[in-house]
C-alpha atoms as a PDB file:
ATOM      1  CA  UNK A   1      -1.751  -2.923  10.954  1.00  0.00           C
ATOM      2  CA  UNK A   2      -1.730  -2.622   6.970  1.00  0.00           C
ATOM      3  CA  UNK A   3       1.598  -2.649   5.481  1.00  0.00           C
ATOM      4  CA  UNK A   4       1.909  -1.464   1.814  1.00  0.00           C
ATOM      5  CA  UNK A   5       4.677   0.022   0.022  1.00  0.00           C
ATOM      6  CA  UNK A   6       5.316   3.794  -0.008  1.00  0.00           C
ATOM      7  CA  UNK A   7       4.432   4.713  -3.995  1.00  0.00           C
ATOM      8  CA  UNK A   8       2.494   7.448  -5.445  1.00  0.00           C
ATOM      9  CA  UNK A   9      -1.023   5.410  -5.520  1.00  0.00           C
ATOM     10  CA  UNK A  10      -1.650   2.129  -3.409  1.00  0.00           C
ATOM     11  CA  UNK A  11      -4.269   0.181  -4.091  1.00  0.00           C
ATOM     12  CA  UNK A  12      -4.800  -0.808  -0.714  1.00  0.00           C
ATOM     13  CA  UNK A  13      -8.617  -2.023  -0.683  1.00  0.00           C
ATOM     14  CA  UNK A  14      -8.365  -5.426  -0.528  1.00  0.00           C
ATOM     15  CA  UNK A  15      -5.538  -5.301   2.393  1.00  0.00           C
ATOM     16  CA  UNK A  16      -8.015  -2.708   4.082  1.00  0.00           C
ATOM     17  CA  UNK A  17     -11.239  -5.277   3.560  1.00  0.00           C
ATOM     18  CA  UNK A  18      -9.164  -7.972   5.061  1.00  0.00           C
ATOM     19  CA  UNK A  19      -7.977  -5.743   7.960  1.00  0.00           C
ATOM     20  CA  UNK A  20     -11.482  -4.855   8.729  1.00  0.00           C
ATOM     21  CA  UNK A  21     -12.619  -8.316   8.296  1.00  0.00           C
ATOM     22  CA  UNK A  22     -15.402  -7.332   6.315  1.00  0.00           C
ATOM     23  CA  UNK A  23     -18.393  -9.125   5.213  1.00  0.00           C
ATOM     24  CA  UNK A  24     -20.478  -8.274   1.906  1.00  0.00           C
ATOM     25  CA  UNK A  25     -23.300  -6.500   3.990  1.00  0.00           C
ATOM     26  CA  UNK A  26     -20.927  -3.785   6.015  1.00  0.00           C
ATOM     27  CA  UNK A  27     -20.806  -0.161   5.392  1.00  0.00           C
ATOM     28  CA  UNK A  28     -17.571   1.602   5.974  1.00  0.00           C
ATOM     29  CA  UNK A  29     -17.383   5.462   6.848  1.00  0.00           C
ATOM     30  CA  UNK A  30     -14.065   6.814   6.209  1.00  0.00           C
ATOM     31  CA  UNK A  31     -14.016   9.448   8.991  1.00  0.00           C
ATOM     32  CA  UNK A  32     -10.422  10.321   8.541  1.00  0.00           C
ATOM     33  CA  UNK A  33      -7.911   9.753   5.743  1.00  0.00           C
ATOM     34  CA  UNK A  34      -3.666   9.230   5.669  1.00  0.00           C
ATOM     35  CA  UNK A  35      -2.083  12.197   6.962  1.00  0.00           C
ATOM     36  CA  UNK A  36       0.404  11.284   4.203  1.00  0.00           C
ATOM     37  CA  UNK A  37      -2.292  11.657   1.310  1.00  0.00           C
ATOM     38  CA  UNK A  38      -6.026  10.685   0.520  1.00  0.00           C
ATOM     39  CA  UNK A  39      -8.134   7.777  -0.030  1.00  0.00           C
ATOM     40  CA  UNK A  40      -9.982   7.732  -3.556  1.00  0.00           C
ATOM     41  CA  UNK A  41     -12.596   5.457  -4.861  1.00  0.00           C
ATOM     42  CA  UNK A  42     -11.705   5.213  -8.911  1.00  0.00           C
ATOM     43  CA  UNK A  43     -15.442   4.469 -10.918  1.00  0.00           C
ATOM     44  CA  UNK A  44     -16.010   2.786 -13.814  1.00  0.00           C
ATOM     45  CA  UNK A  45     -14.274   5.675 -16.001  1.00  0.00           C
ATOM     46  CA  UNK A  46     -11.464   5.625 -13.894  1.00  0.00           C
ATOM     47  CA  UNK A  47     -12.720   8.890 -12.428  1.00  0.00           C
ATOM     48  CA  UNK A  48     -11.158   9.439  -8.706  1.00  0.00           C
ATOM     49  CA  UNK A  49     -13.012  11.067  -5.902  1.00  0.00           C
ATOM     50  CA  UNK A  50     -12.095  11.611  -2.118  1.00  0.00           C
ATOM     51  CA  UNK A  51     -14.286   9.439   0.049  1.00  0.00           C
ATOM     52  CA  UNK A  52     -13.523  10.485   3.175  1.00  0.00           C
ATOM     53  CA  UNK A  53     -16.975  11.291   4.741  1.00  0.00           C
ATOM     54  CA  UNK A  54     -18.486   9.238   2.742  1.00  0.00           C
ATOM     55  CA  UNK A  55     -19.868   5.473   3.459  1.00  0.00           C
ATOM     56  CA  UNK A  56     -18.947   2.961   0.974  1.00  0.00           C
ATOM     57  CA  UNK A  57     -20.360  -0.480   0.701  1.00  0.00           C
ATOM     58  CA  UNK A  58     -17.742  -3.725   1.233  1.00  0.00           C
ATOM     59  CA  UNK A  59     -17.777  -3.987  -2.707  1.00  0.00           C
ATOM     60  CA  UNK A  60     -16.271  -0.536  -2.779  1.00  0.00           C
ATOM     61  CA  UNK A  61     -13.915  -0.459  -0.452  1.00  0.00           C
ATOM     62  CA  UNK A  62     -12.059  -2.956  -2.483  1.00  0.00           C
ATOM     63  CA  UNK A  63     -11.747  -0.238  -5.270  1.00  0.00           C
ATOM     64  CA  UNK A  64      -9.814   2.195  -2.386  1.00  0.00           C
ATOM     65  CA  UNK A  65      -6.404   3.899  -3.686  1.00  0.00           C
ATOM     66  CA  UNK A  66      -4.095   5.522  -1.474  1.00  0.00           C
ATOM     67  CA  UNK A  67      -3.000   8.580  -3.201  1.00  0.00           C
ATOM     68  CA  UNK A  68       0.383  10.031  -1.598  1.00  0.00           C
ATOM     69  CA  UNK A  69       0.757  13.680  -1.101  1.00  0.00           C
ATOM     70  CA  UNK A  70       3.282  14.060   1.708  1.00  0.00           C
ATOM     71  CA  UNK A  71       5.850  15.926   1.805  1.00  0.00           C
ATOM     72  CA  UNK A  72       9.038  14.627  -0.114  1.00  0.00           C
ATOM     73  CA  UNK A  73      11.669  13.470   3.173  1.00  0.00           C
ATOM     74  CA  UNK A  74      14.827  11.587   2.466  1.00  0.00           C
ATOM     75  CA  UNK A  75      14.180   7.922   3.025  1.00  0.00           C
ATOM     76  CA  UNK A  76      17.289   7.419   5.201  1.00  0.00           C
ATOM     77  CA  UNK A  77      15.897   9.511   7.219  1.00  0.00           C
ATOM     78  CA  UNK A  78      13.282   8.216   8.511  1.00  0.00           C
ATOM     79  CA  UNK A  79      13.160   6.140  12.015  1.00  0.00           C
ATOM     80  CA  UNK A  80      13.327   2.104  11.192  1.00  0.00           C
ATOM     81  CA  UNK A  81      12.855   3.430   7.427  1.00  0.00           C
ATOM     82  CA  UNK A  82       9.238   3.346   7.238  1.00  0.00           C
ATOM     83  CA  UNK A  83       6.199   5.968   7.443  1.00  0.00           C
ATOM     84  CA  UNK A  84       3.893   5.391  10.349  1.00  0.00           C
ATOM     85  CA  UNK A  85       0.155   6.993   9.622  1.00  0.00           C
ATOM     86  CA  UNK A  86      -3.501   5.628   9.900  1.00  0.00           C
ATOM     87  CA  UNK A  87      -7.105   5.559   8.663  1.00  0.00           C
ATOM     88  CA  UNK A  88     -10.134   5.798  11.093  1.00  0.00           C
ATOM     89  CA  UNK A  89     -13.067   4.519   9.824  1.00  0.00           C
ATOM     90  CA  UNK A  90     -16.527   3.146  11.184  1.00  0.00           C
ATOM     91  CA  UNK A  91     -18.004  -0.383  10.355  1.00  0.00           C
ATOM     92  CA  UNK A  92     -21.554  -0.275  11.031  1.00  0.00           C
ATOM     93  CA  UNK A  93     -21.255   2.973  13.371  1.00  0.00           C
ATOM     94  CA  UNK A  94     -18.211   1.143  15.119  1.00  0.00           C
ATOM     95  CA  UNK A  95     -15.216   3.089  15.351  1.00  0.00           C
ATOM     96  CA  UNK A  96     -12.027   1.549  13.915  1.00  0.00           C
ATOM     97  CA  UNK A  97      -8.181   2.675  13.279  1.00  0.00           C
ATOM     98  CA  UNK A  98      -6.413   0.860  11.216  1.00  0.00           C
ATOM     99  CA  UNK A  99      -2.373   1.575  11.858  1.00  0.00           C
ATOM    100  CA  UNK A 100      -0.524   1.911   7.695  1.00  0.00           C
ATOM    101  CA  UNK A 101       3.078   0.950   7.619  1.00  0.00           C
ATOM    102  CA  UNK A 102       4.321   2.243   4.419  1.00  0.00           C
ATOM    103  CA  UNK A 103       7.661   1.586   3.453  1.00  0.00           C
ATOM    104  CA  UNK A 104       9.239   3.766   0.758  1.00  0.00           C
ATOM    105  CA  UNK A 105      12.315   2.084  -1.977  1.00  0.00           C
ATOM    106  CA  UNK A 106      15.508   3.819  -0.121  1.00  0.00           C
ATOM    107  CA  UNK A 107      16.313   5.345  -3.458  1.00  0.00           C
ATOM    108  CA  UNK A 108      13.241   7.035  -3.623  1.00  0.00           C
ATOM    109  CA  UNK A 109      13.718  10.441  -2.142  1.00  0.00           C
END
């Protein structure tokens, strides 16, 4: 499970890489993307593009941003106050999910 917090962009690469226990040679596929928003690779420019689809070497994935677009809820809402979605990816044609726990500031919505 990767646990970030629940912000408009999460750089959540590095948490990703170490949940995937990557080495420099993998390739990830991003089959399917957050339900609550999209994964984005930023470039050099700081030019953002979807990369779901797409395979991306272990040097990119580090670059991954979690871009929330879900729908605004109240915070208190929410069952034990967190967001439960996932990413499914493939390491070298193995299928992975990796469980996000995002937590959102209780003041935010």
């Amino acid at each position: 499970m990767l646990e970030a917090p629940f912000i408009d962009e999460v750089e959540i690469g590095f948490a990703l890489r170490n949940a995937l226990d990557l080495t420099p040679a993998d390739q990830v596929t991003v089959v399917t993307g957050p339900q609550t928003g999209r994964l984005v690779l930023a470039d050099e420019k700081g030019v953002s593009r979807d990369v779901e689809g797409q395979t991306l070497s272990s040097d990119e994935i580090d670059r991954l941003i979690l871009v929330n677009e879900s729908v605004q809820i109240p915070a208190l809402s929410l069952e034990n106050g967190y967001i439960e979605d996932a990413v499914s990816v493939q390491v070298n044609g193995t299928d992975q999910r990796i469980a996000l726990h995002l937590e959102p500031e209780r003041c935010d919505f």
